[in-house]
N, C-alpha and C. Protein backbone atom coordinates (compact mmCIF):
# COMPACT_ATOMS: atom_id res chain seq x y z
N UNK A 1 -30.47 22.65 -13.69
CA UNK A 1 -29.82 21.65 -12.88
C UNK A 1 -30.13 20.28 -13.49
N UNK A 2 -29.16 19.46 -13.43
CA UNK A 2 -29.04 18.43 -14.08
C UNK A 2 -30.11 17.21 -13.05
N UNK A 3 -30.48 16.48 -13.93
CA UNK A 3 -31.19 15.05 -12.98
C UNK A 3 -30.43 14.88 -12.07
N UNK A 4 -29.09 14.50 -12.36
CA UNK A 4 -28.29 13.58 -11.11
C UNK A 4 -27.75 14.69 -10.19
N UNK A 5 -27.46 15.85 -10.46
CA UNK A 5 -27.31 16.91 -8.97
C UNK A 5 -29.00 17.13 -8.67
N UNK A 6 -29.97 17.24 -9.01
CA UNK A 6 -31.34 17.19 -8.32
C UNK A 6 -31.47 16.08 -7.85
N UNK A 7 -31.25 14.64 -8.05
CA UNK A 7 -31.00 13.70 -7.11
C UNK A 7 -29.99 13.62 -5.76
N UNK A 8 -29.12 14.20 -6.24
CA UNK A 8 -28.52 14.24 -5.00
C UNK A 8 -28.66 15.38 -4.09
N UNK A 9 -29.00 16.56 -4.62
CA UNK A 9 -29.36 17.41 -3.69
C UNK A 9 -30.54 17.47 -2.62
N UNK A 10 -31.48 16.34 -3.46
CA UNK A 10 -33.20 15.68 -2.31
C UNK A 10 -32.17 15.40 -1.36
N UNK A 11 -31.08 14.14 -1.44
CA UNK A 11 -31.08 13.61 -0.45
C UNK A 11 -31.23 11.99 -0.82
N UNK A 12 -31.62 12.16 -2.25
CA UNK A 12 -32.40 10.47 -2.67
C UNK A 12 -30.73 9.49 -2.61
N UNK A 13 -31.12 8.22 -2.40
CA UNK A 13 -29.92 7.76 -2.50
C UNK A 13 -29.24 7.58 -4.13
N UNK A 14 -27.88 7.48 -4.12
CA UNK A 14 -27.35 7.55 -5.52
C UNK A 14 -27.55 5.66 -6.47
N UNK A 15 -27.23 5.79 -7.13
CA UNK A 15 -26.97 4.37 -7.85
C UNK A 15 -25.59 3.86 -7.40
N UNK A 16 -25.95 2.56 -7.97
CA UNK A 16 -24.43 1.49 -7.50
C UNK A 16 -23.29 1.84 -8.33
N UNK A 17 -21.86 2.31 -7.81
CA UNK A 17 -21.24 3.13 -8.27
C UNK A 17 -20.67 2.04 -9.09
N UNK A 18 -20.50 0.87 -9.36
CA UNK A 18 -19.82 -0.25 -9.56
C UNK A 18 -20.76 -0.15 -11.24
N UNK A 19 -21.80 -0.35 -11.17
CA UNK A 19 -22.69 -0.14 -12.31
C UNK A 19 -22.71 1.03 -13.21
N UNK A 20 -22.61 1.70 -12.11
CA UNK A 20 -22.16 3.12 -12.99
C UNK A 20 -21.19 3.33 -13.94
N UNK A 21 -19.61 2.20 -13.58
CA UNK A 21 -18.31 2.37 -13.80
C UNK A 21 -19.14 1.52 -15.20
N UNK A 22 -19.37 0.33 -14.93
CA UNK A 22 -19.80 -0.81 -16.08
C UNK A 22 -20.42 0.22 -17.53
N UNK A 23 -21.32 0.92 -16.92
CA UNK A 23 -22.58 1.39 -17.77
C UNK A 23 -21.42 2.51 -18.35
N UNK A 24 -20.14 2.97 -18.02
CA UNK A 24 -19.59 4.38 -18.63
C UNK A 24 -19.36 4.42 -20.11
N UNK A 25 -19.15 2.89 -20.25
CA UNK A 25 -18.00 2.34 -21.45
C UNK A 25 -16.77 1.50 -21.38
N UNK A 26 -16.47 1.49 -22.51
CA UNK A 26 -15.36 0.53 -22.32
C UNK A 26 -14.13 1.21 -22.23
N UNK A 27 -14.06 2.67 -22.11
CA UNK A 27 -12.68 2.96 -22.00
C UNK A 27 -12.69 3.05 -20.54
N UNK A 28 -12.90 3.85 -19.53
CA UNK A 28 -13.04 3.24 -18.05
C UNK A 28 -12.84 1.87 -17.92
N UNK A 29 -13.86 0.65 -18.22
CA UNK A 29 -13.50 -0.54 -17.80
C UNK A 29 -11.50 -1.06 -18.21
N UNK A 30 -11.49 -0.65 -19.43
CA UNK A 30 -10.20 -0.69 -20.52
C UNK A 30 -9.32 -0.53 -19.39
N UNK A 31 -9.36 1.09 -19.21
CA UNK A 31 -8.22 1.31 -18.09
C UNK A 31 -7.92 0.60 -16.87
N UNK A 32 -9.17 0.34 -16.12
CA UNK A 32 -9.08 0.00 -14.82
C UNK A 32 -8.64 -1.66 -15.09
N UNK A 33 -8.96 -2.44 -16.49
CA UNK A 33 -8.17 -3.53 -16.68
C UNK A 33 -6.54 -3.57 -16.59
N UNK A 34 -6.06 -2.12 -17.22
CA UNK A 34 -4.84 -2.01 -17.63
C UNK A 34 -3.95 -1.99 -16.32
N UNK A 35 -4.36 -1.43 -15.83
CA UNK A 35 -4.00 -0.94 -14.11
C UNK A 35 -4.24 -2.19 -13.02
N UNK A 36 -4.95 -2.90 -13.32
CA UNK A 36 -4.93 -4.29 -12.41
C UNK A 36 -4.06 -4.96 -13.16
N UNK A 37 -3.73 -5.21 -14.27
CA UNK A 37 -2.84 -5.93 -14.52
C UNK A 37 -1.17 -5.38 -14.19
N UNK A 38 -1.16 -4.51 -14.23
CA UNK A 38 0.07 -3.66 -13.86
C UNK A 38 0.44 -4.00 -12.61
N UNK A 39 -0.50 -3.77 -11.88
CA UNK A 39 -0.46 -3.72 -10.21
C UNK A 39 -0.57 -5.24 -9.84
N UNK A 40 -0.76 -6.13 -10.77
CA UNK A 40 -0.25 -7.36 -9.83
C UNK A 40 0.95 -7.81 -10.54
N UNK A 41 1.63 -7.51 -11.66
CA UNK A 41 2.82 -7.99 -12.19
C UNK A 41 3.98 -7.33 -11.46
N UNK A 42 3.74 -5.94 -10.33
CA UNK A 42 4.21 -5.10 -9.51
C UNK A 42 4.57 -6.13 -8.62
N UNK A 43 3.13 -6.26 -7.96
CA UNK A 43 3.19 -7.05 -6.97
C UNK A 43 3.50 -8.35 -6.30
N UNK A 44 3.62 -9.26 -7.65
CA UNK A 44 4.26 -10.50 -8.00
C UNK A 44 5.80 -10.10 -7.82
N UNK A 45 6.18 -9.23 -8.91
CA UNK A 45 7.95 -8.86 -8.63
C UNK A 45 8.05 -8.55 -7.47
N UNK A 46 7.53 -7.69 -6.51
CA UNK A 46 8.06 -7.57 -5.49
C UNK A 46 7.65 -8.21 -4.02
N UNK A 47 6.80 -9.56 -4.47
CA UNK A 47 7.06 -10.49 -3.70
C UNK A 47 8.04 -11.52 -3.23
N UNK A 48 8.35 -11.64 -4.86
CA UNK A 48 9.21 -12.42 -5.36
C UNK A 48 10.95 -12.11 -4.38
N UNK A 49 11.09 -10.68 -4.99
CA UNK A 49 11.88 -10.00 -4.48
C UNK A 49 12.09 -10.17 -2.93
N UNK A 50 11.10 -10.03 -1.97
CA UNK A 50 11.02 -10.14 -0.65
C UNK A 50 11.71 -11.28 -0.54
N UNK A 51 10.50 -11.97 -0.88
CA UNK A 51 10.63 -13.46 -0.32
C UNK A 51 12.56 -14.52 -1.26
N UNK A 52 12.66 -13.55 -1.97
CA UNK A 52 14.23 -14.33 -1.89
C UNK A 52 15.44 -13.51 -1.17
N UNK A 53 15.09 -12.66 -0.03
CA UNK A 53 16.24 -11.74 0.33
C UNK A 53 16.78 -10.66 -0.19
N UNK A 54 16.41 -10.39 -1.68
CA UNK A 54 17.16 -9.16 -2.33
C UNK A 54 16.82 -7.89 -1.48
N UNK A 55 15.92 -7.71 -0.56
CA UNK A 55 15.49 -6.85 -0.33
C UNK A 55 15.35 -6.95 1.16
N UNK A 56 15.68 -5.62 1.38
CA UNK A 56 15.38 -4.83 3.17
C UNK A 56 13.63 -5.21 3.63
N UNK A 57 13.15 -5.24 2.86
CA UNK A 57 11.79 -5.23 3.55
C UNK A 57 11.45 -6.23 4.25
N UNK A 58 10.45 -6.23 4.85
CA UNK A 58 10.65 -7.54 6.32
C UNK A 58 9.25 -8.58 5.33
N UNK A 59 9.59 -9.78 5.16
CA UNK A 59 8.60 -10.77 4.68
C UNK A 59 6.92 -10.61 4.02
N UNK A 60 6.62 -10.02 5.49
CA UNK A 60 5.06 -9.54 6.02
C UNK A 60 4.74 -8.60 4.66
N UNK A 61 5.55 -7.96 4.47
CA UNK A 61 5.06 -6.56 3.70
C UNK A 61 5.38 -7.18 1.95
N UNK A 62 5.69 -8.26 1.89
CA UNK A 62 6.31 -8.84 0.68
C UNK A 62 4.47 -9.86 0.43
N UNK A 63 4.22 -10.15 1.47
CA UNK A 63 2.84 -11.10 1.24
C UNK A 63 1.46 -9.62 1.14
N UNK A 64 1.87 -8.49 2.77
CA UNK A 64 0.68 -7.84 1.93
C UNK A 64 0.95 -6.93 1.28
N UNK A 65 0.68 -7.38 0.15
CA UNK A 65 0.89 -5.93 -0.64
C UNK A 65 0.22 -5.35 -1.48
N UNK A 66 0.00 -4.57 -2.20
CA UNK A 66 -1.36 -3.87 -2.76
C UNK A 66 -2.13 -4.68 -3.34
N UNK A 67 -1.92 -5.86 -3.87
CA UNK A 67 -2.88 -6.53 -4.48
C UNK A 67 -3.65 -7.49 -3.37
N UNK A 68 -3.04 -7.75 -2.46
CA UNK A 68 -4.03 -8.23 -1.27
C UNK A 68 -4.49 -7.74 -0.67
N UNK A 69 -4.06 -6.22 -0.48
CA UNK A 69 -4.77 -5.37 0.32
C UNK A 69 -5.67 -4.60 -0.07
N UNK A 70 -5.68 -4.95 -1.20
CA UNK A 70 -6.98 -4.21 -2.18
C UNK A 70 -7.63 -5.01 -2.16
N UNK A 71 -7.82 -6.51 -2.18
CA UNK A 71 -8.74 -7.68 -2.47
C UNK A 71 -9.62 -7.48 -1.18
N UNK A 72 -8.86 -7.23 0.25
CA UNK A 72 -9.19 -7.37 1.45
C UNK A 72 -10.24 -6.41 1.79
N UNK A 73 -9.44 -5.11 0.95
CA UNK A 73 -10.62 -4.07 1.28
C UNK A 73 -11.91 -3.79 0.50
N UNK A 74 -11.60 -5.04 -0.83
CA UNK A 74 -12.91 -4.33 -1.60
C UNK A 74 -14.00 -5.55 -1.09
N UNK A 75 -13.25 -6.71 -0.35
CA UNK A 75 -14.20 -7.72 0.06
C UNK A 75 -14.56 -7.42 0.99
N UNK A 76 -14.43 -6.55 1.90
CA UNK A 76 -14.67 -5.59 3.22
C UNK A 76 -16.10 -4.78 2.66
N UNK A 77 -15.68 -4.27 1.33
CA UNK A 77 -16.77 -3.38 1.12
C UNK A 77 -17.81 -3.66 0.20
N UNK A 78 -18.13 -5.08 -0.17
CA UNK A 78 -18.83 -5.56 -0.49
C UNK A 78 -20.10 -6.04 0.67
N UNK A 79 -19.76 -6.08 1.99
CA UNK A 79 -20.73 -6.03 3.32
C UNK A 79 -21.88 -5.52 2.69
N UNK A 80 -21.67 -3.98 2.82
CA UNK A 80 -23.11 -3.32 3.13
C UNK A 80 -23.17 -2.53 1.77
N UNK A 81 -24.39 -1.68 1.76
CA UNK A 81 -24.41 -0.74 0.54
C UNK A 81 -23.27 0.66 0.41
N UNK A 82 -23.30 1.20 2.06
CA UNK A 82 -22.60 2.31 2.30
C UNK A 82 -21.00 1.77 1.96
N UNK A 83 -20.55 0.83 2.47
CA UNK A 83 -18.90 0.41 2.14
C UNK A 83 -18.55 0.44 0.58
N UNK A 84 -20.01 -0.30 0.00
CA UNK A 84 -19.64 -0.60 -1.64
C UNK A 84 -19.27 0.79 -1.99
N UNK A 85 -20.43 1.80 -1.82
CA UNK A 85 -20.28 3.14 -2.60
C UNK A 85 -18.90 4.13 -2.14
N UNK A 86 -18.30 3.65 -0.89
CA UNK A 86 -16.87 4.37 -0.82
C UNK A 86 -15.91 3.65 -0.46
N UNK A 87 -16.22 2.55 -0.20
CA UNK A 87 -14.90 1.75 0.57
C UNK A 87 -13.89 0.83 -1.05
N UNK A 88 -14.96 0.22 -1.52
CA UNK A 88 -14.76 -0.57 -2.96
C UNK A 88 -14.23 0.46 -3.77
N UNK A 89 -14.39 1.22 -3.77
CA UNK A 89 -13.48 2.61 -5.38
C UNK A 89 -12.43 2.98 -5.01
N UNK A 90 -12.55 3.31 -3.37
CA UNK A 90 -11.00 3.74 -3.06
C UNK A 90 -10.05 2.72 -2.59
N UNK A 91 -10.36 1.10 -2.90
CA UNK A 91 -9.53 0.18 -2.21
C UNK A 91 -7.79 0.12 -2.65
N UNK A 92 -7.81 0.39 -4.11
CA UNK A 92 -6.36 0.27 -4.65
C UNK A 92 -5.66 1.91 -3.96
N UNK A 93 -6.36 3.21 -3.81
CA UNK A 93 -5.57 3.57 -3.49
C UNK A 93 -4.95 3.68 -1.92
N UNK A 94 -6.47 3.37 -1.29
CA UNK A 94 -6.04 3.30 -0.02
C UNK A 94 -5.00 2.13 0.10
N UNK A 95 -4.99 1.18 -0.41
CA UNK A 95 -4.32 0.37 -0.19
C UNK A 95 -2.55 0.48 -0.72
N UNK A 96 -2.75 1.23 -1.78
CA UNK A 96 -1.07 1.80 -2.26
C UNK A 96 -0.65 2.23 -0.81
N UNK A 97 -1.37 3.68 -0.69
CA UNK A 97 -1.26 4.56 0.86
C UNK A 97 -0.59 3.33 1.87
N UNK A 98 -1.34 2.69 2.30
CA UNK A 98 -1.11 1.65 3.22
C UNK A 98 0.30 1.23 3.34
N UNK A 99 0.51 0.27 1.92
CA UNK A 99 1.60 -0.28 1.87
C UNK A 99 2.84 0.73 1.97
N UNK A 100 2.57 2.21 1.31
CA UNK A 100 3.88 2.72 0.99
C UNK A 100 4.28 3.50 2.95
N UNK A 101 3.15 3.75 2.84
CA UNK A 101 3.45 4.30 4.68
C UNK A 101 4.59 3.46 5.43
N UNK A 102 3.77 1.73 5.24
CA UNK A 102 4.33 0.73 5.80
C UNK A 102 5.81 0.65 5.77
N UNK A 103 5.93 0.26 4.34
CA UNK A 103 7.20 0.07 3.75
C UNK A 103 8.61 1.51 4.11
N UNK A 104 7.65 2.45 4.36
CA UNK A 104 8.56 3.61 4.89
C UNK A 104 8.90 3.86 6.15
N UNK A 105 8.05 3.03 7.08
CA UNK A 105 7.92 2.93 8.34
C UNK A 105 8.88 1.80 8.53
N UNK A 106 9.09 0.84 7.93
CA UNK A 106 10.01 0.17 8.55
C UNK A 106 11.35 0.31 8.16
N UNK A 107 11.42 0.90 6.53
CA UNK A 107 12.86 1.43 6.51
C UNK A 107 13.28 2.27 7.16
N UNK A 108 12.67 3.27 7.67
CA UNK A 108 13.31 4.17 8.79
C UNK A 108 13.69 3.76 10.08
N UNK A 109 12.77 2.68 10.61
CA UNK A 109 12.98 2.01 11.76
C UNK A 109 14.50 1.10 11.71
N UNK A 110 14.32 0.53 10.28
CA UNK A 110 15.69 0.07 10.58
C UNK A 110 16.96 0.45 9.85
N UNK A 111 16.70 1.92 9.10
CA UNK A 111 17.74 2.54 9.56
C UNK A 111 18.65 3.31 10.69
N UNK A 112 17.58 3.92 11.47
CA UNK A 112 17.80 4.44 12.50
C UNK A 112 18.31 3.44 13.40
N UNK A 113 18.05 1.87 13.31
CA UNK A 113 18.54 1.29 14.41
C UNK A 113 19.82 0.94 13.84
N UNK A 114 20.15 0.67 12.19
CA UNK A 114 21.14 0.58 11.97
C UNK A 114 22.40 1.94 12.14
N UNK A 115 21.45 2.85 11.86
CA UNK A 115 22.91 4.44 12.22
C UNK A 115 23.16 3.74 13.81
N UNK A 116 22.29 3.66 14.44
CA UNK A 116 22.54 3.74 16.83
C UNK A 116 23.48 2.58 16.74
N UNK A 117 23.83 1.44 15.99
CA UNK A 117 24.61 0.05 15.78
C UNK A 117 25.99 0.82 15.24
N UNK A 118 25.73 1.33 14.59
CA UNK A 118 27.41 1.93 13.78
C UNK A 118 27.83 2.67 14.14
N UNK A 119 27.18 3.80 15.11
CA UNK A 119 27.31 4.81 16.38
C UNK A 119 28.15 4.14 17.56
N UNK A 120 27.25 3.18 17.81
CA UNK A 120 28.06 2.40 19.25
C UNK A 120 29.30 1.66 18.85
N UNK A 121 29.63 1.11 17.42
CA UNK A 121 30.32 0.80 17.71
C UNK A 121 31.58 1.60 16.69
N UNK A 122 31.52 2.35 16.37
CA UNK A 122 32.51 3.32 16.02
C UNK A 122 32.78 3.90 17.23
N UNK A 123 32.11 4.18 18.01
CA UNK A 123 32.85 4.98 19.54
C UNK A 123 33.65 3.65 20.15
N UNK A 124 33.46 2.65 19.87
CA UNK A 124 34.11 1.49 20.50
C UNK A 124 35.61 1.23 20.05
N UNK A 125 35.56 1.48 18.53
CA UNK A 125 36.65 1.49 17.56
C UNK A 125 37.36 2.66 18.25
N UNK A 126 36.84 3.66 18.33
CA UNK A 126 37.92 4.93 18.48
C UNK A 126 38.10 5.01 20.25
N UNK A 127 37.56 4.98 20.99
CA UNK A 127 37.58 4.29 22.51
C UNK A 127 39.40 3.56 22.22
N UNK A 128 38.90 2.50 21.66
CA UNK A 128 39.90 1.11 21.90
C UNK A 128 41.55 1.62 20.61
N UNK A 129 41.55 2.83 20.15
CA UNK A 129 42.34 3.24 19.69
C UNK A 129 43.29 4.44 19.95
N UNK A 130 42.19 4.90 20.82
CA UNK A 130 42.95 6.18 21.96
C UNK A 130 43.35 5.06 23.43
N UNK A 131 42.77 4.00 23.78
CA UNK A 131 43.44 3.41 24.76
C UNK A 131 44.71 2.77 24.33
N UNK A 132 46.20 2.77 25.40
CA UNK A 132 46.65 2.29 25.10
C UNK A 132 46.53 0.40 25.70
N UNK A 133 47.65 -0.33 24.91
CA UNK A 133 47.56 -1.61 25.02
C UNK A 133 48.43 -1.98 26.76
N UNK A 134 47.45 -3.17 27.07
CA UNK A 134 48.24 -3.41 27.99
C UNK A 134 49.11 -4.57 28.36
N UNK A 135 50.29 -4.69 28.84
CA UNK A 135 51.29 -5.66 28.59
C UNK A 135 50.76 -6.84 29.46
């Protein structure tokens, strides 16, 4: 059995996972550079996007969006020791999760209210086309 599963199997607490990432190398750090930069040139376009109308999505979801909501959660988990070691590693994806739920949650909401709008008034259209006119 290796040191670090006999450490964790005592029970002893682990090391700072953040240090850990540092201490791996530079291809880990490499990547996780490559991927923050990705994810805010994402997130820039599709603010951008929001915030000039091209898009269905409602404002709110154009300001939070994975790159703030990752900032939010890894500054969340910078608090205590327990947050750093799980809250800080999983912030980008929980935070993708987040946004894409969101963003799906409200397109459905306002599709569905848009089908019940084109519903009512297509029965209105065909209503007012089987009635006849009156003199």
């Amino acid at each position: 059995m290796s040191l670090r599963l006999a450490a964790l199997a005592s029970g002893a607490p682990g090391g700072d996972p953040l240090a850990a990432v540092a201490d791996s190398g530079g291809l880990l750090v490499g990547l996780w550079a490559l991927a923050t930069i990705l994810m805010i040139a994402a997130s820039a376009g599709l603010s951008l996007t929001v915030a000039r109308r091209r898009s269905t999505l409602p404002r709110w979801l154009g300001l939070a969006n994975t790159v703030v909501v990752t900032l939010a959660l890894a500054m969340t988990g910078l608090a205590s020791e327990p947050l750093r070691a799980f809250l800080t590693p999983v912030a980008p994806n929980l935070a993708h999760a987040l946004f894409f739920a969101s963003a799906s949650l409200t397109s459905s909401a306002k599709e569905s209210f848009r089908s019940s709008i084109r519903s009512q008034t297509s029965g209105t259209r065909s209503r007012q086309a089987i009635r006849p006119k009156s003199r």
